[in-house]
PDB file of N, CA and C in Angstrom:
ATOM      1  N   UNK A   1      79.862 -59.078 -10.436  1.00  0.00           N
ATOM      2  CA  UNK A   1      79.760 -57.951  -9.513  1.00  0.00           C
ATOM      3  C   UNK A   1      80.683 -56.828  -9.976  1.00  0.00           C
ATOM      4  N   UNK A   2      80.443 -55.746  -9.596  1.00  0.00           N
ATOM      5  CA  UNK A   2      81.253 -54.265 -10.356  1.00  0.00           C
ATOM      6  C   UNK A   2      82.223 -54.492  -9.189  1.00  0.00           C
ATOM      7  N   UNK A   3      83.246 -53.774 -10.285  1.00  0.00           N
ATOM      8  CA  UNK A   3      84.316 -53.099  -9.706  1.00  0.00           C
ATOM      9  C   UNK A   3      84.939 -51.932  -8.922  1.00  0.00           C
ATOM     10  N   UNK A   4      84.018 -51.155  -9.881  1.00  0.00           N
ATOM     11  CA  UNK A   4      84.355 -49.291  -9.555  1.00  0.00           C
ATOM     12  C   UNK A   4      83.374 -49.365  -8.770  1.00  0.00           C
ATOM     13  N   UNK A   5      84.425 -48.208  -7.798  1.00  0.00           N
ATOM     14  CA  UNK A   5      83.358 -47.141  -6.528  1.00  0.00           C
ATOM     15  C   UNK A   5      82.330 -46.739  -7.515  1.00  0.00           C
ATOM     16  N   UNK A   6      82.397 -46.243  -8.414  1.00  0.00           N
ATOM     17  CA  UNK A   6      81.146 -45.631  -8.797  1.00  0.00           C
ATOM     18  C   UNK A   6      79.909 -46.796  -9.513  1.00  0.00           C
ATOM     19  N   UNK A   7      80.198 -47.754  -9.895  1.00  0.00           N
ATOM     20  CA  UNK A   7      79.130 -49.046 -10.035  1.00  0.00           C
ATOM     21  C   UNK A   7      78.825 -49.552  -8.846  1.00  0.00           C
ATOM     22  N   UNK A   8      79.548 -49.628  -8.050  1.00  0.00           N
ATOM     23  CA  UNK A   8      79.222 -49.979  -6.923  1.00  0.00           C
ATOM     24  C   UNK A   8      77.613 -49.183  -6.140  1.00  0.00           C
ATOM     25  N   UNK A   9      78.431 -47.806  -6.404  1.00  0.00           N
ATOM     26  CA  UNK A   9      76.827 -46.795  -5.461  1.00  0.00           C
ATOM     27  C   UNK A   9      75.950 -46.679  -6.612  1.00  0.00           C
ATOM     28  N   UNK A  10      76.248 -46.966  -7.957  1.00  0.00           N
ATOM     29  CA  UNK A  10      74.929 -46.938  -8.644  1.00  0.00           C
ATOM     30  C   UNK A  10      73.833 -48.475  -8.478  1.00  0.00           C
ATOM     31  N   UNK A  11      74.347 -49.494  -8.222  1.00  0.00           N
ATOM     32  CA  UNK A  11      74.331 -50.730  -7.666  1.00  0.00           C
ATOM     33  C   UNK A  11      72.958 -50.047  -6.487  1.00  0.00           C
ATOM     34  N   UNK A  12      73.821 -49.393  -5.372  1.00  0.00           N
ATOM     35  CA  UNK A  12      72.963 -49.241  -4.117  1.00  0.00           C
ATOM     36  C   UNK A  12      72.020 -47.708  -4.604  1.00  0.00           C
ATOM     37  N   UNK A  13      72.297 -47.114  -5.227  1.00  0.00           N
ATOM     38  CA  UNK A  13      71.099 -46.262  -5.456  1.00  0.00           C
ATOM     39  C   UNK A  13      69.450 -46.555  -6.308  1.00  0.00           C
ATOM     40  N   UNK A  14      70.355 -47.757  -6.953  1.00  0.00           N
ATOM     41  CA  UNK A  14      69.088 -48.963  -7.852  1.00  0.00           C
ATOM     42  C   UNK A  14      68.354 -48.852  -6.883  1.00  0.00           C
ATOM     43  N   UNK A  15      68.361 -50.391  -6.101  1.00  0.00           N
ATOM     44  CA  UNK A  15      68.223 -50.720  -4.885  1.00  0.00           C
ATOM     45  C   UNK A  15      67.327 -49.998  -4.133  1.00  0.00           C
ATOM     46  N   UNK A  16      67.732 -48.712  -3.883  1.00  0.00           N
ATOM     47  CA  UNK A  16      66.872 -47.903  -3.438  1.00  0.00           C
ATOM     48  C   UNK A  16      65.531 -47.313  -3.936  1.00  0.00           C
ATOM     49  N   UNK A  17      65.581 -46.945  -5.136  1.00  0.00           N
ATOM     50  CA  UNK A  17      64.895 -46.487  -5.850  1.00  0.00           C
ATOM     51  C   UNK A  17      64.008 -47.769  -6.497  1.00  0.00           C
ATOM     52  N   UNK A  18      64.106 -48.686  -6.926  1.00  0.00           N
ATOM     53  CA  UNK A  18      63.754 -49.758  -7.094  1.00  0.00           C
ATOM     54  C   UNK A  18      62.467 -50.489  -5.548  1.00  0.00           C
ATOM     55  N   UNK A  19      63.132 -50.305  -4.671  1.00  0.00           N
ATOM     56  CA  UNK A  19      62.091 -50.367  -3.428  1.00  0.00           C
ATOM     57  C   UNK A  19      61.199 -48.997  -2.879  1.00  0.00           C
ATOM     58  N   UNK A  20      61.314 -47.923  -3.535  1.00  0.00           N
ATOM     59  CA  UNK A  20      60.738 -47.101  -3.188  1.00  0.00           C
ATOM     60  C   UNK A  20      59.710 -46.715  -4.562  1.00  0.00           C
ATOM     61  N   UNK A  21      59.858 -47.374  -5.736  1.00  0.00           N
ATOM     62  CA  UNK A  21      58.841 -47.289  -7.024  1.00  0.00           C
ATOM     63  C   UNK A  21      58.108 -48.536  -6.482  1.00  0.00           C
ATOM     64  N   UNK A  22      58.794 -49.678  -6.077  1.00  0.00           N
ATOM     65  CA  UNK A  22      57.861 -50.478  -5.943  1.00  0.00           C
ATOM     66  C   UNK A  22      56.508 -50.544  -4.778  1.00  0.00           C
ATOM     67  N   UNK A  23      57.096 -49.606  -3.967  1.00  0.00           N
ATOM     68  CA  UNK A  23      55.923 -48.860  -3.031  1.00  0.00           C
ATOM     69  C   UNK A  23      54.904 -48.622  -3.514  1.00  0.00           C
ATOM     70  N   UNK A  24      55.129 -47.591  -4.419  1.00  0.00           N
ATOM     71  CA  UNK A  24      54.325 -46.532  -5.164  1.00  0.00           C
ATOM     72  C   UNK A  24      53.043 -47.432  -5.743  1.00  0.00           C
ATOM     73  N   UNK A  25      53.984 -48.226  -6.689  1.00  0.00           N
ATOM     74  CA  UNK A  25      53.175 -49.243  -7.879  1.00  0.00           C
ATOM     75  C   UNK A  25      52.392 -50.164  -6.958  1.00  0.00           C
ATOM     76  N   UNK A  26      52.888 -50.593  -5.755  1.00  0.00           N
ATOM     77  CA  UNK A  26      51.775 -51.289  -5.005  1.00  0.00           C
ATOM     78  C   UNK A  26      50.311 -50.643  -4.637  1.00  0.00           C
ATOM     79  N   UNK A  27      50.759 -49.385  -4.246  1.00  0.00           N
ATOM     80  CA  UNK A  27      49.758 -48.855  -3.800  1.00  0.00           C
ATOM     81  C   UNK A  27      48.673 -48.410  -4.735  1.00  0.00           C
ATOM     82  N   UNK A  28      49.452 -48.016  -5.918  1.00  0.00           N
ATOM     83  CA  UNK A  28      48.653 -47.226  -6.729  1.00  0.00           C
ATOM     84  C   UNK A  28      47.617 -48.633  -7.738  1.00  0.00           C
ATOM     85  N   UNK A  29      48.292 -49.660  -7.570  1.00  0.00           N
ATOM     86  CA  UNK A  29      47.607 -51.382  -8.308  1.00  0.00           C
ATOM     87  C   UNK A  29      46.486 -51.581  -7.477  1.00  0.00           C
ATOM     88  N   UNK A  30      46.500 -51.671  -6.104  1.00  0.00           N
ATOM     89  CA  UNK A  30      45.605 -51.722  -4.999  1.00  0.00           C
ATOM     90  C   UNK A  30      44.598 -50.892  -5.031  1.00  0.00           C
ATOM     91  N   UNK A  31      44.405 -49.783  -4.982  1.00  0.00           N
ATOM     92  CA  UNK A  31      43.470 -48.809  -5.916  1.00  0.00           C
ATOM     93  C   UNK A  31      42.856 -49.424  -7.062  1.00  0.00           C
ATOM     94  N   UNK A  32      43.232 -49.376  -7.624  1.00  0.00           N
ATOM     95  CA  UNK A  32      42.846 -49.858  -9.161  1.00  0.00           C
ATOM     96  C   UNK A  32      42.023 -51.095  -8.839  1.00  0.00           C
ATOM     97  N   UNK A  33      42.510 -51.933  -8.154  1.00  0.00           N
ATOM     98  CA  UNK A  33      41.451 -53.268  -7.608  1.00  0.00           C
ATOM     99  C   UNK A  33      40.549 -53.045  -6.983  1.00  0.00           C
ATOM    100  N   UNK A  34      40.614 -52.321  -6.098  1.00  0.00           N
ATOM    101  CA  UNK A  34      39.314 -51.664  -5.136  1.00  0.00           C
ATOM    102  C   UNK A  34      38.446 -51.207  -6.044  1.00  0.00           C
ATOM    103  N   UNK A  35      38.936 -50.807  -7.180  1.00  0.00           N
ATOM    104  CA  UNK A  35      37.649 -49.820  -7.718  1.00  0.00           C
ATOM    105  C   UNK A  35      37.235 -51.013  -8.763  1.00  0.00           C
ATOM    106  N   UNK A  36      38.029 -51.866  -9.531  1.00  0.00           N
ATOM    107  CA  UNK A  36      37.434 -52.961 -10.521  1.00  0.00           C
ATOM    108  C   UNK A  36      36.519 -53.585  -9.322  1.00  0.00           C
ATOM    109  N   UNK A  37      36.861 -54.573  -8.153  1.00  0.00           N
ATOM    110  CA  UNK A  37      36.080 -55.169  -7.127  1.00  0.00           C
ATOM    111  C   UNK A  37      34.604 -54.500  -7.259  1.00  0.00           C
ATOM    112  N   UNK A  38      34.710 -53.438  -6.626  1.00  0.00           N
ATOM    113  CA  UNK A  38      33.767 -52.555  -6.624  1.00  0.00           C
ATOM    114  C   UNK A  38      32.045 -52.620  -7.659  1.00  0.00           C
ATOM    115  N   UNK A  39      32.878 -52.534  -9.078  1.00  0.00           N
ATOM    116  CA  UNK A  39      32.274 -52.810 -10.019  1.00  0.00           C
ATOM    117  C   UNK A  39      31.563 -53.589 -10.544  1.00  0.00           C
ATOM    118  N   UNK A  40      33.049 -55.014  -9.939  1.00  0.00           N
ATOM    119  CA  UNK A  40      32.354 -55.906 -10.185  1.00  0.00           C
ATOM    120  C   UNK A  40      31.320 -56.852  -9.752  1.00  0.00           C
ATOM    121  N   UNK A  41      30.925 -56.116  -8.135  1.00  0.00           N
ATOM    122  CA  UNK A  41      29.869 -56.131  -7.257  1.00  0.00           C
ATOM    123  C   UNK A  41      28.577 -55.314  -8.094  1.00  0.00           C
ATOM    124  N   UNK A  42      28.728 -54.223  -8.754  1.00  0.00           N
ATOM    125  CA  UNK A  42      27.614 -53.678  -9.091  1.00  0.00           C
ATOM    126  C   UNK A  42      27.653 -52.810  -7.636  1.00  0.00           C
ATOM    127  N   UNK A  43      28.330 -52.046  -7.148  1.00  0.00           N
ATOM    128  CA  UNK A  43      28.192 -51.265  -5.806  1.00  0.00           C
ATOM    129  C   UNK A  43      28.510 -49.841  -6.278  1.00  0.00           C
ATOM    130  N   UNK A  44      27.536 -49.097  -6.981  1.00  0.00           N
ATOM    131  CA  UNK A  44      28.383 -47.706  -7.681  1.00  0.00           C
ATOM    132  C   UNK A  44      28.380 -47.037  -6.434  1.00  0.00           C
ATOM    133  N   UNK A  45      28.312 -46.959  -5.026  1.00  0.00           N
ATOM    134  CA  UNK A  45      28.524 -45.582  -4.197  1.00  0.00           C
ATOM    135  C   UNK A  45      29.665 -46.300  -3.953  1.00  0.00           C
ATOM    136  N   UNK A  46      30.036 -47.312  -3.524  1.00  0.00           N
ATOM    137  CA  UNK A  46      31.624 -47.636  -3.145  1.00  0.00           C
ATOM    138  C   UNK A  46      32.611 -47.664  -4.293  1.00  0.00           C
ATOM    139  N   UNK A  47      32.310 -47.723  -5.282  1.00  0.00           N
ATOM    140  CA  UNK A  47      33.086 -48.213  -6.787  1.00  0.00           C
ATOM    141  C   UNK A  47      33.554 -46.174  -6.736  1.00  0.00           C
ATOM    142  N   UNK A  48      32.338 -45.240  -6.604  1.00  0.00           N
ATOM    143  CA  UNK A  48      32.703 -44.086  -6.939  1.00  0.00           C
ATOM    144  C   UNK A  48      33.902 -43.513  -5.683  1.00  0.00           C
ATOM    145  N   UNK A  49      33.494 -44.065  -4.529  1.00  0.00           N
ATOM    146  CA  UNK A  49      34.706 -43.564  -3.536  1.00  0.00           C
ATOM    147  C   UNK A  49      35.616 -44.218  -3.767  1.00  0.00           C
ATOM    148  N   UNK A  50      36.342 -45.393  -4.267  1.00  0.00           N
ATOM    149  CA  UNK A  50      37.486 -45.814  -4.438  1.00  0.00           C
ATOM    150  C   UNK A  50      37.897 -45.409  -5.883  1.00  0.00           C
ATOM    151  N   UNK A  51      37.244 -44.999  -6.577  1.00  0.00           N
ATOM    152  CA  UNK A  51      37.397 -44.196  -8.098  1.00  0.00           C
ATOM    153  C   UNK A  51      38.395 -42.992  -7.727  1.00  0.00           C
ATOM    154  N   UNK A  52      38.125 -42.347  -6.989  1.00  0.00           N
ATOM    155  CA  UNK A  52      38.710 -41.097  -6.422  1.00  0.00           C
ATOM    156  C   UNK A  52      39.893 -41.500  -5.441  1.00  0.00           C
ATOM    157  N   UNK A  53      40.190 -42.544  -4.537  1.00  0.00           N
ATOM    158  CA  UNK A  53      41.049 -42.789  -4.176  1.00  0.00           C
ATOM    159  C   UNK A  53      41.924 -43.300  -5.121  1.00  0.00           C
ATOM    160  N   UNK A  54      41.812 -43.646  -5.976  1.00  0.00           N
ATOM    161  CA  UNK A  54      42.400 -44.472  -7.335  1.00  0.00           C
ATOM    162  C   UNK A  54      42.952 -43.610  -8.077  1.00  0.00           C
ATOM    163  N   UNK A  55      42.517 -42.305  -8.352  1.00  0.00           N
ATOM    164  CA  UNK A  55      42.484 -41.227  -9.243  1.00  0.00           C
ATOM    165  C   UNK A  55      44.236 -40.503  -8.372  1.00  0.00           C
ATOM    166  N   UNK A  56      43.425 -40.871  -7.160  1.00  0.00           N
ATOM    167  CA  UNK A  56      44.980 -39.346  -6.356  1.00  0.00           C
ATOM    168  C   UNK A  56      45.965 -40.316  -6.397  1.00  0.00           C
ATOM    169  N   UNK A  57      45.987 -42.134  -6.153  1.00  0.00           N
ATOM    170  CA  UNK A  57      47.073 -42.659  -5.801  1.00  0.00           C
ATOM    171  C   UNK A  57      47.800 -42.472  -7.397  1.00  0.00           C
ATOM    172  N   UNK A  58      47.088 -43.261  -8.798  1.00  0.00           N
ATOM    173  CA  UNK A  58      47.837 -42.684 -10.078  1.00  0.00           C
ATOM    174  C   UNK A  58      48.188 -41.469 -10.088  1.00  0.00           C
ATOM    175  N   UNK A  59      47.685 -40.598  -9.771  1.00  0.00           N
ATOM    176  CA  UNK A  59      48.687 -39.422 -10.054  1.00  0.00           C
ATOM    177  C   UNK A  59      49.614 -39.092  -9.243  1.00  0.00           C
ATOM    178  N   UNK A  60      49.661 -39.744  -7.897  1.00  0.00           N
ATOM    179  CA  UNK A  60      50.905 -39.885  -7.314  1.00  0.00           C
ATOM    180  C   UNK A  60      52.266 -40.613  -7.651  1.00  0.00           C
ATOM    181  N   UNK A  61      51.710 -41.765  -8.501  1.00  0.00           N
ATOM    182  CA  UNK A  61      52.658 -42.136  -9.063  1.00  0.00           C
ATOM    183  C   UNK A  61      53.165 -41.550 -10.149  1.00  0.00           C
ATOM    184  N   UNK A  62      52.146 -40.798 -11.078  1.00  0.00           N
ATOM    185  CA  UNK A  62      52.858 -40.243 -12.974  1.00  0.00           C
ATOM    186  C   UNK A  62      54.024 -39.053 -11.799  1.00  0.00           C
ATOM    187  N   UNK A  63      53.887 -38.577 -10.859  1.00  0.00           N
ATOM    188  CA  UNK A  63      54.322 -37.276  -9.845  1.00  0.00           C
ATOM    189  C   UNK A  63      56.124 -37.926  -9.780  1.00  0.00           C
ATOM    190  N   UNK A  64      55.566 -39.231  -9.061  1.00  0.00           N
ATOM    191  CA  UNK A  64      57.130 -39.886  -9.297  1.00  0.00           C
ATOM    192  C   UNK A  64      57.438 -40.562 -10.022  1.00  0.00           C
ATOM    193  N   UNK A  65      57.148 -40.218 -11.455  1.00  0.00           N
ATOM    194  CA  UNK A  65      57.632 -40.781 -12.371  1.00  0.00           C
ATOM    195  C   UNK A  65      57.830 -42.389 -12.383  1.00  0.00           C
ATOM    196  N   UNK A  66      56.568 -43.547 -12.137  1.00  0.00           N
ATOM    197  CA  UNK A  66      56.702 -44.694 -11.874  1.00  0.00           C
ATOM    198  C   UNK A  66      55.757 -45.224 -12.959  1.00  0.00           C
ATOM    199  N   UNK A  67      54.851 -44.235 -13.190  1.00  0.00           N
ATOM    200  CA  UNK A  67      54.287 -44.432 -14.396  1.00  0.00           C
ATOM    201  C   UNK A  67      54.096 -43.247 -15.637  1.00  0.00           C
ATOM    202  N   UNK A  68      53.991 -43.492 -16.826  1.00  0.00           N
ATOM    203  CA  UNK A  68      53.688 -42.793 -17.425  1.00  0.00           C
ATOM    204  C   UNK A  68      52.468 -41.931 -17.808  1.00  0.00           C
ATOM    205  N   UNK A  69      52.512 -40.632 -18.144  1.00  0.00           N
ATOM    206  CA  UNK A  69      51.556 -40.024 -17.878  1.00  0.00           C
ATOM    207  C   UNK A  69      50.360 -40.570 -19.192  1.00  0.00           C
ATOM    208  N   UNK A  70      50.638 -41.002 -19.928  1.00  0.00           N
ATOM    209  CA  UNK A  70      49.683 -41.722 -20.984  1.00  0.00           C
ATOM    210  C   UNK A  70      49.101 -42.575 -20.601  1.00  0.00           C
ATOM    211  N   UNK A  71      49.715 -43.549 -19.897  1.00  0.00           N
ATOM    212  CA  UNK A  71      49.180 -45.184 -19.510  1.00  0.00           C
ATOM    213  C   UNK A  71      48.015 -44.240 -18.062  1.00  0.00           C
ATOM    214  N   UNK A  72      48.823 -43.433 -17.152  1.00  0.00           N
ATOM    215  CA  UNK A  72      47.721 -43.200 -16.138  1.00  0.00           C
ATOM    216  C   UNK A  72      46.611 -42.383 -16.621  1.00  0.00           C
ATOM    217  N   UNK A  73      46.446 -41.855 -17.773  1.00  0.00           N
ATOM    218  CA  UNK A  73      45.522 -41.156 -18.355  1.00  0.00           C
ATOM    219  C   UNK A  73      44.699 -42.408 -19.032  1.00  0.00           C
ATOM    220  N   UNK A  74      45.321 -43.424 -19.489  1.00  0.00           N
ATOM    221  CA  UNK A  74      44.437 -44.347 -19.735  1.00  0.00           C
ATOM    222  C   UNK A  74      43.621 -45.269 -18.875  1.00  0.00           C
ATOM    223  N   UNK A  75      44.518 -45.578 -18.148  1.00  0.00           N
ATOM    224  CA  UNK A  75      44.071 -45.839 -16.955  1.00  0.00           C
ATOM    225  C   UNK A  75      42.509 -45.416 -15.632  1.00  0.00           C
ATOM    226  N   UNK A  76      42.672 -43.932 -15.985  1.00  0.00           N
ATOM    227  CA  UNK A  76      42.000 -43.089 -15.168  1.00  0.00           C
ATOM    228  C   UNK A  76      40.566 -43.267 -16.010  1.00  0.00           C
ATOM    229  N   UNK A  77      40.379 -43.151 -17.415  1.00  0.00           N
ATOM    230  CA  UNK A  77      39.779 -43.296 -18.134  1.00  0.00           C
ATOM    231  C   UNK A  77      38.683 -44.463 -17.987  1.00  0.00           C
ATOM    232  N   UNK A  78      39.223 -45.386 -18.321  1.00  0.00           N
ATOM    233  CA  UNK A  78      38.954 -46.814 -18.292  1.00  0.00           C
ATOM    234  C   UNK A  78      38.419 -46.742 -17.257  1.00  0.00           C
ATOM    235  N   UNK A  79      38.607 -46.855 -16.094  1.00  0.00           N
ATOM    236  CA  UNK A  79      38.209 -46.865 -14.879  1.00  0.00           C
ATOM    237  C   UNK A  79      36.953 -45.962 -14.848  1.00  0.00           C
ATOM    238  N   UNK A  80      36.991 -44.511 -14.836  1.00  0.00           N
ATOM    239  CA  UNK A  80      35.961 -43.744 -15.345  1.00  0.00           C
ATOM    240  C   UNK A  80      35.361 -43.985 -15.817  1.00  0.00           C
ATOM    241  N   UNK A  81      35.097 -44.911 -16.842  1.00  0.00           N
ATOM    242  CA  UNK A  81      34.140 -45.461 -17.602  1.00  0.00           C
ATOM    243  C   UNK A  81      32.795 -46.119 -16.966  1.00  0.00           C
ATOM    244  N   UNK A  82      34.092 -47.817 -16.395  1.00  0.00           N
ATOM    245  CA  UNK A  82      33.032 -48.264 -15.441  1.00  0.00           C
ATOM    246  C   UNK A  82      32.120 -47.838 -14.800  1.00  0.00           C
ATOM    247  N   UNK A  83      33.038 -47.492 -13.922  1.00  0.00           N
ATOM    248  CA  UNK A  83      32.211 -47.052 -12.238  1.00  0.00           C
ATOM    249  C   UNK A  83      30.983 -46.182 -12.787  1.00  0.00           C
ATOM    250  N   UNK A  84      31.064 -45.490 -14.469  1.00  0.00           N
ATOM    251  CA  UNK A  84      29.827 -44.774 -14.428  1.00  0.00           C
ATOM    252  C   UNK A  84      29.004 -45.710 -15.354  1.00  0.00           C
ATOM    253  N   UNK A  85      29.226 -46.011 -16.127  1.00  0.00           N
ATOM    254  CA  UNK A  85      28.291 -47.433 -16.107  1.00  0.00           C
ATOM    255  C   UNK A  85      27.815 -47.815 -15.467  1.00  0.00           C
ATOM    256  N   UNK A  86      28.517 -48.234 -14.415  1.00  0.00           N
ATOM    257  CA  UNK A  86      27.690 -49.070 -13.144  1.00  0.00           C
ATOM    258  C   UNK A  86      26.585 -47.973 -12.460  1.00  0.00           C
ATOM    259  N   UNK A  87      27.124 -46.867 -12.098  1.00  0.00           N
ATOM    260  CA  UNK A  87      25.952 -45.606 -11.494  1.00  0.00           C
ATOM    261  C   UNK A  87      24.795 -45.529 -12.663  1.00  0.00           C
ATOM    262  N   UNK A  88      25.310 -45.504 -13.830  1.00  0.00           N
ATOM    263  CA  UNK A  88      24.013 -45.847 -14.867  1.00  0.00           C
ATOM    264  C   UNK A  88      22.894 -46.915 -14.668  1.00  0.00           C
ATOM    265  N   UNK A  89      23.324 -47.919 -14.392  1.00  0.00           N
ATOM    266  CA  UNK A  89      22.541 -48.798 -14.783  1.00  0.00           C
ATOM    267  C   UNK A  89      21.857 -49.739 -13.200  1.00  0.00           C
TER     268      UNK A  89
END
């Protein structure tokens, strides 16, 4: 365990920040499942509305910096892909 006042509040500012990314990343993973689920029903009008809910929660996260803006661009992508596949076919 730290010593210094100042390890100490970096200790509790972790902590904080650490439960408030892990918010983020929940929410924004949960998305991402809704829209694979989706897909993997073969349901393109629901796959395309959770595509778009999926779309605002990642970029809420690259916003707070919980993810990177590459991985959510890949991300967004990939996903994009599907769901129009699936409206394809």
């Amino acid at each position: 365990m730290a010593h210094h006042k100042d390890a100490l509040k970096r200790i509790r500012q972790n902590e904080k920040r650490s439960l408030r990314n892990k918010s983020v990343r929940t929410h924004y993973r949960n998305r991402v499942r809704e829209v694979r689920e989706a897909v993997g029903k073969g349901d393109a009008e629901a796959a395309g509305a959770a595509l778009d809910k999926a779309i605002r929660s990642i970029d809420n996260a690259v916003s707070k910096n919980v993810l990177h803006r590459n991985t959510a661009a890949r991300y967004k992508s990939r996903l994009s892909r599907a769901v129009a596949a699936v409206k394809a076919s």
